[in-house]
Protein backbone atom coordinates (compact mmCIF):
# COMPACT_ATOMS: atom_id res chain seq x y z
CA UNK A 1 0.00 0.00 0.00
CA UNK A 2 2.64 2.20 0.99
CA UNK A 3 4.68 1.94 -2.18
CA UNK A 4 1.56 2.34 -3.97
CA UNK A 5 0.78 5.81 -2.13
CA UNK A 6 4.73 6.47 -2.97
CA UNK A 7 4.34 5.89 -6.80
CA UNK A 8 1.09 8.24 -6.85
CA UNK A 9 3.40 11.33 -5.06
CA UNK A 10 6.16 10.55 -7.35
CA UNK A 11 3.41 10.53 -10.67
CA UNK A 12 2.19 14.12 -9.08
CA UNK A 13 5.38 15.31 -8.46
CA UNK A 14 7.20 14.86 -11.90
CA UNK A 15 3.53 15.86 -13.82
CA UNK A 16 4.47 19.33 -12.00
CA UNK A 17 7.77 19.24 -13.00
CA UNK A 18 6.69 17.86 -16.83
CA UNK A 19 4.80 20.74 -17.16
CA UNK A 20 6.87 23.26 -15.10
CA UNK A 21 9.60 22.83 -17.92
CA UNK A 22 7.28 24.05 -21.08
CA UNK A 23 9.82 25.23 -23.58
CA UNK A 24 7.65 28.86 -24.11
CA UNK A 25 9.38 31.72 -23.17
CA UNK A 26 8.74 32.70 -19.98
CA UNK A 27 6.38 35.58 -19.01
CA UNK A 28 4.70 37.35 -16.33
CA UNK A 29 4.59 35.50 -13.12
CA UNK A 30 6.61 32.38 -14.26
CA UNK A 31 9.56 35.27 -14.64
CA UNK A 32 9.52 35.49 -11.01
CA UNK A 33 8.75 31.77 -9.95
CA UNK A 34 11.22 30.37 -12.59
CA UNK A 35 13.98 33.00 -13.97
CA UNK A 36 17.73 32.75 -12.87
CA UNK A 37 19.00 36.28 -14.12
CA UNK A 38 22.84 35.75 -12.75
CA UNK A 39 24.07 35.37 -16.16
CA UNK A 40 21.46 37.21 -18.36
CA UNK A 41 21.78 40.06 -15.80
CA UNK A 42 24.97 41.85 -17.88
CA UNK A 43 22.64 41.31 -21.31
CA UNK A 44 19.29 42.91 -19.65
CA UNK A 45 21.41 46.02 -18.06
CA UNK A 46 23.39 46.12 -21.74
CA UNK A 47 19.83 46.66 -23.46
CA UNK A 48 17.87 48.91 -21.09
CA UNK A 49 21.01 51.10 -20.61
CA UNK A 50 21.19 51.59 -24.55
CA UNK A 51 17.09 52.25 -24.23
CA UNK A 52 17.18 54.52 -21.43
CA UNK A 53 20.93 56.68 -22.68
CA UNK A 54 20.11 56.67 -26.22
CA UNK A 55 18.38 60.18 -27.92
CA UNK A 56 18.01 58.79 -31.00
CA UNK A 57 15.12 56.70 -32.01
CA UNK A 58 17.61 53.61 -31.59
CA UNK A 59 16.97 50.53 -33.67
CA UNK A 60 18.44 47.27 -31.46
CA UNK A 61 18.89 44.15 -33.08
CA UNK A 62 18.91 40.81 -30.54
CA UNK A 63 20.92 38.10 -32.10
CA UNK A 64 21.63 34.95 -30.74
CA UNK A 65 20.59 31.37 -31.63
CA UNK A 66 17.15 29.71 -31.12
CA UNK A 67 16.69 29.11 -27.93
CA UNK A 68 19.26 31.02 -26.17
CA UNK A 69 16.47 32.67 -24.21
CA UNK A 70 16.38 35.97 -26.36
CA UNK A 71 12.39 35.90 -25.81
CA UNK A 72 12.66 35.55 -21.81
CA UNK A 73 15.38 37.85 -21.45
CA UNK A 74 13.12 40.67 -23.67
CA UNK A 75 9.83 40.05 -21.02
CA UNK A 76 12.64 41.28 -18.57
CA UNK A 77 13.66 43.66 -20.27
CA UNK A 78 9.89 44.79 -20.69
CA UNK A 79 9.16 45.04 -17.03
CA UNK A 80 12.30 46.38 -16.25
CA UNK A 81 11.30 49.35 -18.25
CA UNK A 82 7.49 49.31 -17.79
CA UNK A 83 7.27 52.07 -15.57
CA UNK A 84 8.80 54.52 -17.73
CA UNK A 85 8.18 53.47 -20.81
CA UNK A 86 4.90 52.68 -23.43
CA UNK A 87 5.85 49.05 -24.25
CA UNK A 88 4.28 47.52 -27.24
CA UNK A 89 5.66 43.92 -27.50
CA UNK A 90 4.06 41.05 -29.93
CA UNK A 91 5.66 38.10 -31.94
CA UNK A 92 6.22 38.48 -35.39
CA UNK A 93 4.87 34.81 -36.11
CA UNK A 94 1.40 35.88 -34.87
CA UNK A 95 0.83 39.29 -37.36
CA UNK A 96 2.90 38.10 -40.46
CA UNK A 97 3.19 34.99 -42.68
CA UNK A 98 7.08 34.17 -41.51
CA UNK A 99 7.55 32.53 -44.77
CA UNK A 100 6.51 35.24 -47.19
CA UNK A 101 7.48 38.68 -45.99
CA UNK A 102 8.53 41.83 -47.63
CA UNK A 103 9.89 44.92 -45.69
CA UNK A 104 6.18 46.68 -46.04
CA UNK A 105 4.41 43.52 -44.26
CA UNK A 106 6.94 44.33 -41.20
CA UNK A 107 5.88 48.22 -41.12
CA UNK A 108 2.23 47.97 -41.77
CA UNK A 109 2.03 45.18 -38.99
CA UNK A 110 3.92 47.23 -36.65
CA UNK A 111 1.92 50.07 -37.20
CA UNK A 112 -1.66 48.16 -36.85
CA UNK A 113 -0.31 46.76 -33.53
CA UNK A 114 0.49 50.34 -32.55
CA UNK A 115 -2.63 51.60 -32.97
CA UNK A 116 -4.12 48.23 -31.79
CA UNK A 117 -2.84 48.28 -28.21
CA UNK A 118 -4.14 52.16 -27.83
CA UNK A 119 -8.03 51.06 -28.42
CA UNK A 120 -7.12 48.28 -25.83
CA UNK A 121 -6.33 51.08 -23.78
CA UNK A 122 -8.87 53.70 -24.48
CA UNK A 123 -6.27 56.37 -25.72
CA UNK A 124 -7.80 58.49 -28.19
CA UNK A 125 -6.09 59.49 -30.89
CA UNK A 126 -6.45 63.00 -32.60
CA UNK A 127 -8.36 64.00 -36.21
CA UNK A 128 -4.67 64.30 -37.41
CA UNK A 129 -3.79 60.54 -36.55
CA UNK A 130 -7.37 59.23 -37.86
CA UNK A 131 -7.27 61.11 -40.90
CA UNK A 132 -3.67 59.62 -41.60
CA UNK A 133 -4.98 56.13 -41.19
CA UNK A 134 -7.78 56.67 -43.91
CA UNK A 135 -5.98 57.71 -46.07
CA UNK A 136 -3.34 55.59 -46.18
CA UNK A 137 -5.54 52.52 -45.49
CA UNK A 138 -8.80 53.55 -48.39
CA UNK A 139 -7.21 52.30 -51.53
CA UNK A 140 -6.44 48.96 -50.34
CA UNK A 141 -10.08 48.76 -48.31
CA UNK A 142 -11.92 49.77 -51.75
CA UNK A 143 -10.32 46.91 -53.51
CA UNK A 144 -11.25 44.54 -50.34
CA UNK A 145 -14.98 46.33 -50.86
CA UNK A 146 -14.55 46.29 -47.54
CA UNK A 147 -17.44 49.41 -47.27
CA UNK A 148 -19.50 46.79 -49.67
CA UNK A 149 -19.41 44.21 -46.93
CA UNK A 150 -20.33 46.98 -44.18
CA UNK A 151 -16.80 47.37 -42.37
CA UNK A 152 -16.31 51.12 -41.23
CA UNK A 153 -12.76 51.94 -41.64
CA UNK A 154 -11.41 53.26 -38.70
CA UNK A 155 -9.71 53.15 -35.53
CA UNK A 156 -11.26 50.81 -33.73
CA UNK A 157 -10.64 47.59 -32.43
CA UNK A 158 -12.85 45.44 -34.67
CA UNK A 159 -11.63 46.77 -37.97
CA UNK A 160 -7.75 47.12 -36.80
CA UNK A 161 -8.00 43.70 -35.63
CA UNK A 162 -10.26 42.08 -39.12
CA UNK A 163 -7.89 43.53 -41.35
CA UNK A 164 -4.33 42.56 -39.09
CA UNK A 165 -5.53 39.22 -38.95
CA UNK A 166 -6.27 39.31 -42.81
CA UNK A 167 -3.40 40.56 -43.53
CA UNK A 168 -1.42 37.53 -41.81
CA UNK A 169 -3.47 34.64 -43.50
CA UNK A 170 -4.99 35.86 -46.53
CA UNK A 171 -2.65 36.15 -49.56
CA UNK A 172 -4.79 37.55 -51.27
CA UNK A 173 -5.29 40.34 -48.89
CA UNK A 174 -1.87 40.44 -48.24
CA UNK A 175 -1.09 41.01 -52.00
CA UNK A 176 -3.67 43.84 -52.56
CA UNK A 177 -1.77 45.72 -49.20
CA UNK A 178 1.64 45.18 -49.87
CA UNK A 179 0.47 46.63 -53.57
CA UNK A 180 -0.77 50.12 -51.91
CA UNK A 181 1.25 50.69 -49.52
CA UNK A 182 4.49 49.66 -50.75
CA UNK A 183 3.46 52.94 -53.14
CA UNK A 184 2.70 55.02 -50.28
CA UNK A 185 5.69 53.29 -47.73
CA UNK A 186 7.38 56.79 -46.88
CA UNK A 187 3.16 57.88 -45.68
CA UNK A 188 3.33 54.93 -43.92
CA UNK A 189 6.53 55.57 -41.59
CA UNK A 190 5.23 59.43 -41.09
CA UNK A 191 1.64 57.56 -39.36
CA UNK A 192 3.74 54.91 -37.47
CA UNK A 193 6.17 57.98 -36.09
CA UNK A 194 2.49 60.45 -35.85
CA UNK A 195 0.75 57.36 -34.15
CA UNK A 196 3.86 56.50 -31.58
CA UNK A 197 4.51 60.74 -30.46
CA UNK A 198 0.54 61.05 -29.85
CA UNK A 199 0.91 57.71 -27.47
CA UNK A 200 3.68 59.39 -25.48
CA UNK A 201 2.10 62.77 -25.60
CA UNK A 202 -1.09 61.47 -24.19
CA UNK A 203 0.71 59.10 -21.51
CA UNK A 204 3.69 60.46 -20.85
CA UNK A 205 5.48 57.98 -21.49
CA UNK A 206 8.49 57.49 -24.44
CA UNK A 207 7.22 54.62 -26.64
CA UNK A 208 9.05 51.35 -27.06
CA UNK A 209 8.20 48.60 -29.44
CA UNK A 210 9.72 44.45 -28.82
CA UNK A 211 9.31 42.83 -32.03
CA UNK A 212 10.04 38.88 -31.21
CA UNK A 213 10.53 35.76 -33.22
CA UNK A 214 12.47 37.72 -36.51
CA UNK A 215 14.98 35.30 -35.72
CA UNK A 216 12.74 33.00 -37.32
CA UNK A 217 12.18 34.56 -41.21
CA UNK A 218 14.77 33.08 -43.12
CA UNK A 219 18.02 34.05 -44.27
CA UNK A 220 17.28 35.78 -47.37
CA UNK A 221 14.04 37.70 -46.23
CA UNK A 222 16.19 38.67 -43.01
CA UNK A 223 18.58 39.89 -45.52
CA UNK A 224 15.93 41.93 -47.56
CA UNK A 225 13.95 43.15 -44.74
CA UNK A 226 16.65 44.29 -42.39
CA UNK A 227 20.00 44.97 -44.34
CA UNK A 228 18.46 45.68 -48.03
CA UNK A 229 15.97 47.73 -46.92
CA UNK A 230 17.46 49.00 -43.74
CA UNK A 231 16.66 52.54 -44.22
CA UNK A 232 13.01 51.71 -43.88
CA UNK A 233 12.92 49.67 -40.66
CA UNK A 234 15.23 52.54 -39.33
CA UNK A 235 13.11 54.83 -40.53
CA UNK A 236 10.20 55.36 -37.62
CA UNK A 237 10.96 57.91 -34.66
CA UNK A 238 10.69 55.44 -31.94
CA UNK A 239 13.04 53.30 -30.71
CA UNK A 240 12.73 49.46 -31.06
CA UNK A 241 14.06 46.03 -30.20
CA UNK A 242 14.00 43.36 -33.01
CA UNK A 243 14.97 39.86 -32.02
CA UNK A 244 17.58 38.46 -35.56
CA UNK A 245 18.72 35.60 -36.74
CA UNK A 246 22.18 35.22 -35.90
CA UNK A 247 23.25 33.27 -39.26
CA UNK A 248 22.07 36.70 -41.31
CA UNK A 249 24.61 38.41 -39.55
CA UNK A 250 27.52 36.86 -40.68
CA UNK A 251 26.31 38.16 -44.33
CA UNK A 252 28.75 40.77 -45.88
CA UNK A 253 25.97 42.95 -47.03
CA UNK A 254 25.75 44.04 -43.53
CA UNK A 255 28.49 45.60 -43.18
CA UNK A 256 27.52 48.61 -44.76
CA UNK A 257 24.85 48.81 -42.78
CA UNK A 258 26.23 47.72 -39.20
CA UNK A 259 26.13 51.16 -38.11
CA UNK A 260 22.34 51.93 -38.40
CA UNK A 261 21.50 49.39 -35.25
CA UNK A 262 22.85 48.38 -32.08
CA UNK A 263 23.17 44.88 -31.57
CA UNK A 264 23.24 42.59 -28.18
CA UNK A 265 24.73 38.89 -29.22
CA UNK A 266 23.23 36.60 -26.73
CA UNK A 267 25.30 33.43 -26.32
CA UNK A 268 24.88 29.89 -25.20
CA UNK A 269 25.81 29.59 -21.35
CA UNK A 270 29.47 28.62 -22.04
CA UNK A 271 30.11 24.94 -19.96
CA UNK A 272 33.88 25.44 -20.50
CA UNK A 273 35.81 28.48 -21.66
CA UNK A 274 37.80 28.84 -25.09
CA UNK A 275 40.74 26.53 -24.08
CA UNK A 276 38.31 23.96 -22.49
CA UNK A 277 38.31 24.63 -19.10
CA UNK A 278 35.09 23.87 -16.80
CA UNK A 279 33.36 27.09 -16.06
CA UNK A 280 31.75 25.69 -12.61
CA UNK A 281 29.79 28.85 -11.80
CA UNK A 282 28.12 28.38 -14.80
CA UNK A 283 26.65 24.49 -14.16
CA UNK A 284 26.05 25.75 -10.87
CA UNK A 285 23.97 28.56 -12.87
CA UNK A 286 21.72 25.82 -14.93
CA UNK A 287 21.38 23.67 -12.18
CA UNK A 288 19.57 26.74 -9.75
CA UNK A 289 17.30 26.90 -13.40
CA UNK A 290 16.58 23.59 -13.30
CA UNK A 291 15.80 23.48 -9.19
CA UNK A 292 13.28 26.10 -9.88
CA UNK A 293 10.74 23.77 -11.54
CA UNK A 294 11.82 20.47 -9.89
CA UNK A 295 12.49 19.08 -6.29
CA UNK A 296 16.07 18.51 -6.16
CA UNK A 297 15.15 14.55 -5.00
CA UNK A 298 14.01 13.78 -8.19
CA UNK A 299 17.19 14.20 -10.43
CA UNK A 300 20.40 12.88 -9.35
CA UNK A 301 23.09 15.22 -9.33
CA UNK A 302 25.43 13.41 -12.14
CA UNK A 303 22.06 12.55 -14.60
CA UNK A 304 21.91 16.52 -14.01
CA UNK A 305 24.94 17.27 -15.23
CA UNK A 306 24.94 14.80 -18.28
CA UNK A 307 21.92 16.71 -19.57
CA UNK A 308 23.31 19.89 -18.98
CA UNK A 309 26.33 19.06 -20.86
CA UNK A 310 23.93 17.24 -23.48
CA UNK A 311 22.46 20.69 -24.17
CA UNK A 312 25.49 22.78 -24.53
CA UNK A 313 24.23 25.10 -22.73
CA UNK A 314 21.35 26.29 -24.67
CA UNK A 315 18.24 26.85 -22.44
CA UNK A 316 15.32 25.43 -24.70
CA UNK A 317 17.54 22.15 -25.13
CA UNK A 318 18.13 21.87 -21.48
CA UNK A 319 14.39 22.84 -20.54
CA UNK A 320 13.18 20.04 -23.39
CA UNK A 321 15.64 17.38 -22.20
CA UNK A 322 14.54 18.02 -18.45
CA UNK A 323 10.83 17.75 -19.77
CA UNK A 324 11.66 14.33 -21.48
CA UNK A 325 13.29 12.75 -18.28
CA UNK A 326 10.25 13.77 -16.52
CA UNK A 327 8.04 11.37 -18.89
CA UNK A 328 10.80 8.83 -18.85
CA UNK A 329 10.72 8.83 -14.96
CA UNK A 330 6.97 8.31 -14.85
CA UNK A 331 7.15 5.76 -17.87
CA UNK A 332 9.72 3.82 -16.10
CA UNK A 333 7.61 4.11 -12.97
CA UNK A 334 11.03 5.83 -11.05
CA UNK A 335 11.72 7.59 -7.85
CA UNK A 336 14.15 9.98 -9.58
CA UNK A 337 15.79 11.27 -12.51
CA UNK A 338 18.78 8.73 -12.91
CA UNK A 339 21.24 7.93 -15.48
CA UNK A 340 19.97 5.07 -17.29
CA UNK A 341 17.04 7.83 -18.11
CA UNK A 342 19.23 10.50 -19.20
CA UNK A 343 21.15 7.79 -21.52
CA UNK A 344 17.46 6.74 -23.00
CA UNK A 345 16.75 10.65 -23.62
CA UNK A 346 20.13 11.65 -24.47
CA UNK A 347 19.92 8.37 -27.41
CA UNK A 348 16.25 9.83 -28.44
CA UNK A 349 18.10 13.56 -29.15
CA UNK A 350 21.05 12.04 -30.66
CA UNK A 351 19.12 10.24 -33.58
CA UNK A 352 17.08 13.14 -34.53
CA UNK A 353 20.56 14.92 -35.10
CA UNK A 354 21.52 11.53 -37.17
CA UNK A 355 18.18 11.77 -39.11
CA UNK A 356 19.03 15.44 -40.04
CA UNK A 357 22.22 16.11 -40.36
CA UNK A 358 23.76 15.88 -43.90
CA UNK A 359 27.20 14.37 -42.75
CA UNK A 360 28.49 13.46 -46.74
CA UNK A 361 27.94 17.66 -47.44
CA UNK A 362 29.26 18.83 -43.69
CA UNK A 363 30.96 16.42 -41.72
CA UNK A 364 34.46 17.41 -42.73
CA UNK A 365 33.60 20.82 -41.32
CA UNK A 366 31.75 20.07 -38.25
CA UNK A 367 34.39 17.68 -37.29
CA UNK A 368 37.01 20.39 -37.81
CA UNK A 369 35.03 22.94 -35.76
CA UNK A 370 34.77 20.24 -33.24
CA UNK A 371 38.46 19.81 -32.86
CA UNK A 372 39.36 23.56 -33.42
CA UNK A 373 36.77 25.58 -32.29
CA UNK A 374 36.98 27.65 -35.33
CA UNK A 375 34.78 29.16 -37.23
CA UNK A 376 32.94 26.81 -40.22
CA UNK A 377 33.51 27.28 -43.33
CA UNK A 378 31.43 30.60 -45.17
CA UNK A 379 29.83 28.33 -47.81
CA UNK A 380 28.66 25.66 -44.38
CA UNK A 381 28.47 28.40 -42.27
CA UNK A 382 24.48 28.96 -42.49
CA UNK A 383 23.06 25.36 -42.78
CA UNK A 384 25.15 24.58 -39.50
CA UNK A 385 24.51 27.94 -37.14
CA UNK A 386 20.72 27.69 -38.55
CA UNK A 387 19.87 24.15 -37.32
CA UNK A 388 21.56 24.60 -34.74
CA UNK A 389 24.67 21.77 -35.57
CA UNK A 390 27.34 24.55 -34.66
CA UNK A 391 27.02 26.88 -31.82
CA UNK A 392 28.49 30.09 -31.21
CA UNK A 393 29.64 30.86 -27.67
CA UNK A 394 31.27 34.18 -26.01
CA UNK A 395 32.66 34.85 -23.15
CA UNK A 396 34.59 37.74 -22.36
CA UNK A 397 36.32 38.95 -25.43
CA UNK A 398 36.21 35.52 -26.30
CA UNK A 399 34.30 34.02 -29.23
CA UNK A 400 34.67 30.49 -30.70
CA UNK A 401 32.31 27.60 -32.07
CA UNK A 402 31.38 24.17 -30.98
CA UNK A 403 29.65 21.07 -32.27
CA UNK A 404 26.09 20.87 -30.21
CA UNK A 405 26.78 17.84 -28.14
CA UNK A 406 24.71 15.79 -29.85
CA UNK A 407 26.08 16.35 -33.20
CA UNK A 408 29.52 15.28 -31.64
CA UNK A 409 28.43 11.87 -30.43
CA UNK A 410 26.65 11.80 -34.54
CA UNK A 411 30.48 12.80 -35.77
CA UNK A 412 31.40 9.53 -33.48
CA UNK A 413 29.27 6.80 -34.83
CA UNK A 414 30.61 7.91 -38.36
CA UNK A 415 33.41 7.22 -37.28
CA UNK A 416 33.02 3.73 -35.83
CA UNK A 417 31.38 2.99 -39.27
């Protein structure tokens, strides 16, 4: 009976913790039950300092790999700066179509989500801002016969958020828009700039926009959006965060741009430094993250450390891996977190890598990486910081590359074939 009752706490216990490590960013109250900000500290003081310092209506660019907890560290940076600042935040996956974007879809979204959080808010703008919005916005709404189906155009809530959500998942919509206003693009910067000054007139507060999730359009509409057409996503007068891919900026055509943005490179936690050396406070680090959302009874300290150095320090990996071991732990009907788990989710992590990774094309270079730490080759250099194969770590004024750990133990069973 007793074990029974024993079995049924342990089932509760890693459910909580199963669910405790979700993979989403964290937000709102789970930033206070959950977030360890030792080491993200320097990189939130880095970007509100720039924020706060800055007169100009500074552009910030994020970069870092998936997963390096760009998304968490921005909801700090968010409520670090709430008091004193209008923050307008939203993903870029949920008001464009990530896989078909031109620089206009980023602009017009932006601006509809400007004006979109003010009628949350009951800010009114003035005649000046309305007019600006109908007549940017009546060309594309006659061709939608949007008055035909009895839409008012306006701003208000319904008809901001009918034609945003339009715009994101009708192509056809999307086309007839990006047609207009791609004619009219310098009209619409002046009513993105008109709409942010009236916010922080009205609520005294400077206005600053968190666009999230850029780090997921591709490489070549990252290139067009942001470094192409640079001098219309700098263009607004109000100061804004973009998370960005960090493959895209290894691209030469940045270079002539580089100046235009300010940009915070958010790294892996480094395990070991560039010459291999164990960087202690930094499992100790992972190990307080991982404590947070589990009872330190249920993982043993060494199956703990094999998934942190399974993740290489990326904080999705190492949140996914913990949420695996949870489900192996109730599978397997166990008391705790042990090794012979860790080695069943450590072999289900290792063969995705094995399914995906195209070792004829790249596994000269990812072994050499592996051994030197160098930077991959230019022509490999996408494919493997995109999927995540190679990561980039800093430290310091240090910067070198690594094989993700599960790519390296892939790179050994080539070579015991």
């Amino acid at each position: 009976m007793d074990r029974k009752i024993d079995q049924q706490i342990n089932f509760e216990a890693f459910k909580k913790a199963y669910n405790r490590f979700d993979p989403r960013p964290l937000q709102g109250e789970d930033i206070q039950r959950f977030y360890v900000d030792d080491l993200a500290k320097s990189f939130v003081n880095n970007i509100t300092t720039t924020i706060r310092i800055t007169d100009r209506y500074q552009k910030i660019l994020v970069i870092g790999h998936r997963g390096c907890g760009k998304t968490t560290l921005l909801n700090e940076v968010a409520d670090m700066l709430k008091d004193k600042y209008y923050i307008i935040s939203f993903a870029a996956e949920n008001v464009l179509n990530i896989f078909d974007v031109e620089t206009v879809d980023v602009l017009f979204a932006t601006y509809m989500e400007v004006l979109k959080s003010e009628q949350t808010k009951q800010v009114t703008f003035s005649k000046e801002a309305s007019n600006a919005f109908k007549s940017v916005m009546e060309p594309s709404a006659n061709k939608l016969r949007l008055k035909e189906l009895g839409v008012e155009i306006g701003l208000n809530l319904p008809f901001l958020s009918n034609i945003s959500g339009k715009f994101a998942v009708e192509k056809e919509t999307r086309a007839i828009l990006r047609e207009d206003l791609s004619k009219e693009i310098d009209l619409l910067q002046q009513n993105l700039s008109l709409a942010c000054a009236e916010i922080a007139r009205q609520t005294k507060k400077e206005v600053l926009i968190i666009i999230d999730n850029i780090d997921k359009f591709n490489t070549e509409s990252a290139e067009k959006v942001f470094i192409r057409d640079s001098h219309l996503v700098t263009a607004p007068e109000v100061k804004m965060i973009y998370t960005f891919p960090l493959e895209t900026f290894y691209l030469e055509s940045i270079n002539p741009v580089r100046d235009r943005y300010e940009d915070q490179f958010i790294s892996p936690v480094p395990l070991d430094d560039i010459d291999r050396n164990r960087q202690g406070d930094h499992f100790v680090y992972l190990k307080e993250m991982v404590w947070k959302r589990i009872e330190k009874g249920l993982i043993e300290d060494n199956a703990l450390e094999e998934l942190i150095n399974l993740s290489g320090g990326l904080l999705r990996d190492l949140v996914k891996y913990m949420r695996d071991a949870c489900k192996e732990a109730i599978l397997r009907n166990s008391s705790s977190i042990n090794l012979a788990i860790t080695e069943r989710v450590k072999a289900k992590q290792v063969n995705d890598y094995y399914r995906l990774f195209d070792y004829q094309t790249y596994g000269q270079t990812a072994i050499s990486v592996r051994d030197t730490r160098k930077r991959p080759l230019e022509n490999h250099l996408t494919y493997l910081l995109t999927n995540l194969f190679v990561l980039e770590y800093r430290l310091g004024n240090d910067l070198w590359y690594d094989a993700h750990p599960c790519l390296k133990e892939v790179l050994q069973r080539w070579n015991q074939q």
